[in-house]
PDB file of N, CA and C in Angstrom:
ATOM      1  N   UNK A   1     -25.208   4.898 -33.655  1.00  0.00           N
ATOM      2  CA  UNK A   1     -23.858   4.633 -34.100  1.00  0.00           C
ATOM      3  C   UNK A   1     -23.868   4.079 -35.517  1.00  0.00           C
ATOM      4  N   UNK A   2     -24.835   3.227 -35.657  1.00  0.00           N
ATOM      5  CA  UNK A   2     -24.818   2.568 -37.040  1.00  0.00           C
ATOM      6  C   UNK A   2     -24.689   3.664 -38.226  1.00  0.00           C
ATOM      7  N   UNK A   3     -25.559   4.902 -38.004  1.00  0.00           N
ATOM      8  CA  UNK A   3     -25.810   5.864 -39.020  1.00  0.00           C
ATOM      9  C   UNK A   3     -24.839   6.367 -39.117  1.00  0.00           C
ATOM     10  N   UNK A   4     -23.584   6.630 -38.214  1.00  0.00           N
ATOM     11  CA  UNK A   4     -22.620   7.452 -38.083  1.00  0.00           C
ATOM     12  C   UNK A   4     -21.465   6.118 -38.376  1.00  0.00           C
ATOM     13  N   UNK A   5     -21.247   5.538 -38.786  1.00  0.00           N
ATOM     14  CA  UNK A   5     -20.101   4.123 -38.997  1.00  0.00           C
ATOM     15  C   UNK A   5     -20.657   3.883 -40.636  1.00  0.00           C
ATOM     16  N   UNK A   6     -21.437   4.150 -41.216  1.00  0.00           N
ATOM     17  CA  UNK A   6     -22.261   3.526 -42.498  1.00  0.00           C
ATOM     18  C   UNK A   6     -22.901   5.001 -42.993  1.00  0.00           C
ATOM     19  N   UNK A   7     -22.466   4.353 -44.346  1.00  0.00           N
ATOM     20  CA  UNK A   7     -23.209   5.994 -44.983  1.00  0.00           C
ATOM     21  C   UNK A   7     -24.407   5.991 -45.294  1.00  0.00           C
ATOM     22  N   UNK A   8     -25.403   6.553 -45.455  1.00  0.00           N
ATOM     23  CA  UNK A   8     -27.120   6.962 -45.358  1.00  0.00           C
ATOM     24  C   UNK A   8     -27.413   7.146 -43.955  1.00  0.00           C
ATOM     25  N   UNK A   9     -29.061   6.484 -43.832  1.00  0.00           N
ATOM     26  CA  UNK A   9     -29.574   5.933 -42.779  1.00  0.00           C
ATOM     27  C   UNK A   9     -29.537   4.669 -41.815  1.00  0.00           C
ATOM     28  N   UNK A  10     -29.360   5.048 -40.418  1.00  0.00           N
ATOM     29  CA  UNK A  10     -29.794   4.026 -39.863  1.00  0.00           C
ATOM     30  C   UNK A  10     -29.915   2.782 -40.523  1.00  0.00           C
ATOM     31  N   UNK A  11     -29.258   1.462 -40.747  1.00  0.00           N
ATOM     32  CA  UNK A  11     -30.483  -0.031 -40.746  1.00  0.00           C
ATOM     33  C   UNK A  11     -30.664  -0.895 -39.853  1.00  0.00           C
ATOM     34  N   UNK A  12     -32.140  -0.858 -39.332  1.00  0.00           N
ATOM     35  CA  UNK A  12     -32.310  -1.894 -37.793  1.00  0.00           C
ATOM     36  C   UNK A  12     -31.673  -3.179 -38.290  1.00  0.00           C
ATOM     37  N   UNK A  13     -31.396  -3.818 -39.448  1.00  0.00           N
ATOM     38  CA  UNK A  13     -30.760  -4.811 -39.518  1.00  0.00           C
ATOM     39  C   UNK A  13     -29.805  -5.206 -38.937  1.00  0.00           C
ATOM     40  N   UNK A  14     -29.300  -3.772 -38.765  1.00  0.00           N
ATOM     41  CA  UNK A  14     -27.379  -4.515 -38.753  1.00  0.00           C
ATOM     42  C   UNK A  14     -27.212  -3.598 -37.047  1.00  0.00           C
ATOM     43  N   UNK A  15     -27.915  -3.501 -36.462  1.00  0.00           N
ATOM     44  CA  UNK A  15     -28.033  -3.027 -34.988  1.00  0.00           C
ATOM     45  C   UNK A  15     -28.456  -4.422 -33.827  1.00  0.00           C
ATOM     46  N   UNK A  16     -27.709  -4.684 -32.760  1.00  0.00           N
ATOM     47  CA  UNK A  16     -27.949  -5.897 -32.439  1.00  0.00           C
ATOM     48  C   UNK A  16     -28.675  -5.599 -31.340  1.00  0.00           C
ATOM     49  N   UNK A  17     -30.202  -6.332 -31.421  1.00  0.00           N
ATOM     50  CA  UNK A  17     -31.131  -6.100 -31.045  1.00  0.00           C
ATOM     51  C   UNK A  17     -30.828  -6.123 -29.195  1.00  0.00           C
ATOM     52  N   UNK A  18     -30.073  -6.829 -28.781  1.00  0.00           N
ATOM     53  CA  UNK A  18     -29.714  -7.108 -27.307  1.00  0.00           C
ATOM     54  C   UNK A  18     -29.349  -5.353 -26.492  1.00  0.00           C
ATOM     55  N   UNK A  19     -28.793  -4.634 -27.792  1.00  0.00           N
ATOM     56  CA  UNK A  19     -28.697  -3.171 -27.334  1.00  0.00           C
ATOM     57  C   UNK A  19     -29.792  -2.824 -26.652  1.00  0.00           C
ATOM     58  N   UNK A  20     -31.336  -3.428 -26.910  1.00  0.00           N
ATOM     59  CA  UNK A  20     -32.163  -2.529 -26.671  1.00  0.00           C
ATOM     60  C   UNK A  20     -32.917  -3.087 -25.044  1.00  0.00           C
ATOM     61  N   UNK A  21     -32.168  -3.954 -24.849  1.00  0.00           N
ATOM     62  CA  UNK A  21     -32.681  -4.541 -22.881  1.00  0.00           C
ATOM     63  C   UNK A  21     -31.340  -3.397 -21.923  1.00  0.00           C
ATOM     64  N   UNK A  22     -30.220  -2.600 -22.744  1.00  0.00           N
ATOM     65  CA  UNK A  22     -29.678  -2.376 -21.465  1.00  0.00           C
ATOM     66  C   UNK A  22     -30.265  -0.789 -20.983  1.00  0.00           C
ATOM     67  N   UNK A  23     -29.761  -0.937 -19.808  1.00  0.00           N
ATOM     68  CA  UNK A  23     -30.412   0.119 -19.381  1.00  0.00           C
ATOM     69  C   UNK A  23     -29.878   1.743 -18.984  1.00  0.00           C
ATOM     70  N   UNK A  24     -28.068   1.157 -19.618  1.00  0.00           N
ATOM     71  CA  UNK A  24     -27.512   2.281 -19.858  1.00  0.00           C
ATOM     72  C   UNK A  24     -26.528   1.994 -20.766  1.00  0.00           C
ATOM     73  N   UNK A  25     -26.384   3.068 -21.966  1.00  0.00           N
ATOM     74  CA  UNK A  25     -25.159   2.870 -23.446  1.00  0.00           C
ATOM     75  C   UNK A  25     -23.719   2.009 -22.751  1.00  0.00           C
ATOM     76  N   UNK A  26     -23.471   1.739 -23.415  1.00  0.00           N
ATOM     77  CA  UNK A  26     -22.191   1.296 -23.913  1.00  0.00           C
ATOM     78  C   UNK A  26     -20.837   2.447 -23.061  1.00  0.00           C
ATOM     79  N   UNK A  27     -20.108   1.812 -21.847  1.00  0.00           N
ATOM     80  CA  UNK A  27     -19.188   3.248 -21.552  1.00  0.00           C
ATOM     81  C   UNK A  27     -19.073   3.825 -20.163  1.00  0.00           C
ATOM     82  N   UNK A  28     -20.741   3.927 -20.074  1.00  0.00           N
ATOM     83  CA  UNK A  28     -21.443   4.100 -18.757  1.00  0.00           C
ATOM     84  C   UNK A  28     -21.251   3.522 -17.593  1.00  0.00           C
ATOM     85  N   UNK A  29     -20.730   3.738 -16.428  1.00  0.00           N
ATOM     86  CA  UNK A  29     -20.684   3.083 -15.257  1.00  0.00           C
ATOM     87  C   UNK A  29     -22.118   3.397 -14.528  1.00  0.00           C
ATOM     88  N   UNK A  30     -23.046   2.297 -14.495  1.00  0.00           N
ATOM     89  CA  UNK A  30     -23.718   2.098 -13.745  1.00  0.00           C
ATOM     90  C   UNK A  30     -24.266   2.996 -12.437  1.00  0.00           C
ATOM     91  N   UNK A  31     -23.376   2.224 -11.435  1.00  0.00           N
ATOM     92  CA  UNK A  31     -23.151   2.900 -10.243  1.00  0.00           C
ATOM     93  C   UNK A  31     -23.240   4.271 -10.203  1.00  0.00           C
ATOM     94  N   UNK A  32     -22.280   4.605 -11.069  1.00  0.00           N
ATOM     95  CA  UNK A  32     -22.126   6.299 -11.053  1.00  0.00           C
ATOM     96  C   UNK A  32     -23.299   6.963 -11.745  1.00  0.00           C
ATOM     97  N   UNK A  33     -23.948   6.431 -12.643  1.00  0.00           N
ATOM     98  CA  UNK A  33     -25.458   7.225 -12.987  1.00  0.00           C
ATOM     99  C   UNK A  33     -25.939   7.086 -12.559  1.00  0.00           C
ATOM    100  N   UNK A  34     -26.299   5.693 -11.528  1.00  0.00           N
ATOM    101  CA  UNK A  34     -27.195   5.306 -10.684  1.00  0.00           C
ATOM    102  C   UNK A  34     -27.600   6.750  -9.436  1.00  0.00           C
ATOM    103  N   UNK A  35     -26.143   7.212  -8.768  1.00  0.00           N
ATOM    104  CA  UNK A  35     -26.032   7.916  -8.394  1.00  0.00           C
ATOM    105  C   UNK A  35     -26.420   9.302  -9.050  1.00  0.00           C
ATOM    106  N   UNK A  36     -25.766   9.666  -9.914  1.00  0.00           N
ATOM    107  CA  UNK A  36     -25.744  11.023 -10.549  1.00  0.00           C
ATOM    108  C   UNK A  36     -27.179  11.062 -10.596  1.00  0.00           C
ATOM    109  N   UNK A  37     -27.927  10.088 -11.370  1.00  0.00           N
ATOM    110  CA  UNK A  37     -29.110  10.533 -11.465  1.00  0.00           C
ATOM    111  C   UNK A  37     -30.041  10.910 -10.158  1.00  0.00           C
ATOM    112  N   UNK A  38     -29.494  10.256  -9.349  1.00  0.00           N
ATOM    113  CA  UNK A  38     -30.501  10.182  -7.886  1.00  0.00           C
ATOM    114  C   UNK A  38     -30.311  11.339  -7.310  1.00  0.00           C
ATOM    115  N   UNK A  39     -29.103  12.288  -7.555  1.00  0.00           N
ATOM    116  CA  UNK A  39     -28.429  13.228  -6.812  1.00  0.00           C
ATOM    117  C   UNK A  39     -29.494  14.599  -7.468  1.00  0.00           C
ATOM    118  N   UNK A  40     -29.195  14.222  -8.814  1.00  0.00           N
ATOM    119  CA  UNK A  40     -30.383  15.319  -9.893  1.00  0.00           C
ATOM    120  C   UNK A  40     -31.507  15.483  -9.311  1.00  0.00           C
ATOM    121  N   UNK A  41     -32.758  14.233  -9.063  1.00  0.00           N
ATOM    122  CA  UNK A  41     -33.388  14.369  -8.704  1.00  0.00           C
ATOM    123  C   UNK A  41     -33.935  15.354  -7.195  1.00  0.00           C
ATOM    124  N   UNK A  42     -33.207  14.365  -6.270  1.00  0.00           N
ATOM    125  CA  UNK A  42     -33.028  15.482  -4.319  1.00  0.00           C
ATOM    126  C   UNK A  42     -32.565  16.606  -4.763  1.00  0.00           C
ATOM    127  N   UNK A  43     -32.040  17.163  -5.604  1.00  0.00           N
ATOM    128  CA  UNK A  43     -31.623  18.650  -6.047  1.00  0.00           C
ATOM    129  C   UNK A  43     -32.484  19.496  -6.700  1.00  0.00           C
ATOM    130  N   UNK A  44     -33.441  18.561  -7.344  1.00  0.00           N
ATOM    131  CA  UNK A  44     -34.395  19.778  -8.088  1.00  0.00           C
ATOM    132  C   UNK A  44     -35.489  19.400  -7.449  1.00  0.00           C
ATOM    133  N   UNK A  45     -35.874  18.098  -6.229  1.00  0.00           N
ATOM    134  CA  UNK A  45     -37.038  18.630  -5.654  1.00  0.00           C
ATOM    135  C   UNK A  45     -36.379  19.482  -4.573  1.00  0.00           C
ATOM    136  N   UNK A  46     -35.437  19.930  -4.039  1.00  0.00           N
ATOM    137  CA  UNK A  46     -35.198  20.478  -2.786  1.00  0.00           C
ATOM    138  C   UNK A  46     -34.782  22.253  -3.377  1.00  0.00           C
ATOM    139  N   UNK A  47     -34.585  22.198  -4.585  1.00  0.00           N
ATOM    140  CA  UNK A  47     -34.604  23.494  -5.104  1.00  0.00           C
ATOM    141  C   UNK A  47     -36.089  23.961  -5.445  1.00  0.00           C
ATOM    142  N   UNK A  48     -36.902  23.181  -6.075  1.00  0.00           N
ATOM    143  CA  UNK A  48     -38.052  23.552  -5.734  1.00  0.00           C
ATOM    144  C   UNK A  48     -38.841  24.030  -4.984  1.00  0.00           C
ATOM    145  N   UNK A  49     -38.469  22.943  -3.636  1.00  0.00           N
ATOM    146  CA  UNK A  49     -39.327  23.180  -2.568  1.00  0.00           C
ATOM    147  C   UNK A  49     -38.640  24.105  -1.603  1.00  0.00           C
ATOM    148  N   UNK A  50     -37.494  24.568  -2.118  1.00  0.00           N
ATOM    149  CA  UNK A  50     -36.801  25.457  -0.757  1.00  0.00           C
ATOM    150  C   UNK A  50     -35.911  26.945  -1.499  1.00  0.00           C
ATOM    151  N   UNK A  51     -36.225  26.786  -2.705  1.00  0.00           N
ATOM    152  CA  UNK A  51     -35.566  27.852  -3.553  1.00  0.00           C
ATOM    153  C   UNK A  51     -36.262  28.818  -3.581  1.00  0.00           C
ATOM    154  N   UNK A  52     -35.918  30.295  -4.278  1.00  0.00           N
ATOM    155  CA  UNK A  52     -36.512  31.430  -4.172  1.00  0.00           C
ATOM    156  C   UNK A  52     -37.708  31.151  -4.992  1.00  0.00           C
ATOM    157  N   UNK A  53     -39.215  31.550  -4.263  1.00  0.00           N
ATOM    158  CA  UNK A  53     -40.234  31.265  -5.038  1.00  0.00           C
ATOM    159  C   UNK A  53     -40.646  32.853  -5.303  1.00  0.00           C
ATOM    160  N   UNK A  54     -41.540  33.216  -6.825  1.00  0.00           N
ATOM    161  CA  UNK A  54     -42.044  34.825  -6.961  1.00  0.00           C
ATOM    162  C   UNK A  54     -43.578  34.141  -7.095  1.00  0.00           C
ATOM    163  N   UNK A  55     -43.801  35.239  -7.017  1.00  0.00           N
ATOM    164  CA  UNK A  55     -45.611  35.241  -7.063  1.00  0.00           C
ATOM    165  C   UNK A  55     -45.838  35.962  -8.111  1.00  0.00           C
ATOM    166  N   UNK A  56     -45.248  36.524  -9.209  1.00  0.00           N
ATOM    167  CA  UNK A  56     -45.654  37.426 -10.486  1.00  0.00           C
ATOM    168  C   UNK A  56     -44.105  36.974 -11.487  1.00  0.00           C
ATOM    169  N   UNK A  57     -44.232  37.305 -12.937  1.00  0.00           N
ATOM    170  CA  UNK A  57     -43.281  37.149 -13.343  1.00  0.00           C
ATOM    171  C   UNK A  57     -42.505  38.332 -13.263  1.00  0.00           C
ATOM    172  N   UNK A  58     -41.182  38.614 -13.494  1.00  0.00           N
ATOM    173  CA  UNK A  58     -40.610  38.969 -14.134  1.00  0.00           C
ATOM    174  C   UNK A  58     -41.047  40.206 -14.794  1.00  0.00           C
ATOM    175  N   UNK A  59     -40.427  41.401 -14.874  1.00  0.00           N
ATOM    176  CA  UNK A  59     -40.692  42.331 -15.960  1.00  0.00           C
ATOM    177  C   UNK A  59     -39.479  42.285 -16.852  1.00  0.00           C
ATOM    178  N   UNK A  60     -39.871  42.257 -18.558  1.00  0.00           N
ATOM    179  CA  UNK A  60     -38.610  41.734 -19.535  1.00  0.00           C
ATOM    180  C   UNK A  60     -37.741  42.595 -19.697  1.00  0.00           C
ATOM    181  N   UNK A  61     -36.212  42.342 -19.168  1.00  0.00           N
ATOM    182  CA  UNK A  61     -35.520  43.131 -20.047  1.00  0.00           C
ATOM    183  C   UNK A  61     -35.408  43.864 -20.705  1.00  0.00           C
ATOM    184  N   UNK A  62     -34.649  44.646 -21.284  1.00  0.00           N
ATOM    185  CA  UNK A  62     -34.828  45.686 -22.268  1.00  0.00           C
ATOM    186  C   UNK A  62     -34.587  44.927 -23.867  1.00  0.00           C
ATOM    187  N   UNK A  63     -33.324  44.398 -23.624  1.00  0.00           N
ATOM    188  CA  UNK A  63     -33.511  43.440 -24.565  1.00  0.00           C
ATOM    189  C   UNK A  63     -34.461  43.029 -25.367  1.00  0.00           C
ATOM    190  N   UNK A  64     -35.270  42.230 -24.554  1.00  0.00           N
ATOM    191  CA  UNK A  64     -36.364  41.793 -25.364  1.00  0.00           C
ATOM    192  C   UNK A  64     -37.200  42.293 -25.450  1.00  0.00           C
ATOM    193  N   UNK A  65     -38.000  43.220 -25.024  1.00  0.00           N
ATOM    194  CA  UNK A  65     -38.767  44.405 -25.514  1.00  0.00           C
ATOM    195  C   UNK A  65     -38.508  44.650 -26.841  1.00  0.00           C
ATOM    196  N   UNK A  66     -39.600  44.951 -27.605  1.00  0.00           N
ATOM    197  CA  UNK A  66     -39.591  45.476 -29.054  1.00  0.00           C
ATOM    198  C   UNK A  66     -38.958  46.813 -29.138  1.00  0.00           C
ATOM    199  N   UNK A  67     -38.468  47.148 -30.362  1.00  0.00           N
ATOM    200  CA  UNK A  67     -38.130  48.467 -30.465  1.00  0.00           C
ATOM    201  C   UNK A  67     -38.895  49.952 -29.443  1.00  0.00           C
ATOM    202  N   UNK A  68     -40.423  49.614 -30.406  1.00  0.00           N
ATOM    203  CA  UNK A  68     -41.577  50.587 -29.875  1.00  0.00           C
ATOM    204  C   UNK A  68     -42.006  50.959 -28.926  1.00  0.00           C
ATOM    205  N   UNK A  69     -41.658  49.823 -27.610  1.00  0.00           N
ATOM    206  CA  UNK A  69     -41.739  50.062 -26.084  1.00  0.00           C
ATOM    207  C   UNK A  69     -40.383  50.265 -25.466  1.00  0.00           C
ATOM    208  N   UNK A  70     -39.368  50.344 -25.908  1.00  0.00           N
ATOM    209  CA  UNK A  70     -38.319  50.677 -25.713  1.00  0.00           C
ATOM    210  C   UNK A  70     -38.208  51.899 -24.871  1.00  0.00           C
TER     211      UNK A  70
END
């Protein structure tokens, strides 16, 4: 924020150092990231472990194929 309120760069001077114990910005409800984040997590191990798995990749698009193999 400092860099964006003040013209140049950043100065750790004028940033109040207490910003840097919390453990979520300024805005943030707690609770609700507390959650959100926990929800992210059980979702991408359970998509992992229960989602469509392949055993080979992919053959690319045409798209991305070079002209020459086109």
């Amino acid at each position: 924020m400092d860099a964006l309120q003040h013209p140049g760069l950043a100065d750790p001077a004028r940033i109040d150092r207490a910003v840097c114990g919390r453990v979520f910005a300024s805005g943030i409800d707690p609770e609700r990231a507390t959650l959100d984040i926990a929800t992210a997590v059980v979702d991408a191990l359970v998509r992992t472990k229960f989602g469509p798995q392949a055993n080979r990749e992919p053959p690319l698009r045409p798209y991305a194929l070079s002209a020459q193999r086109r």
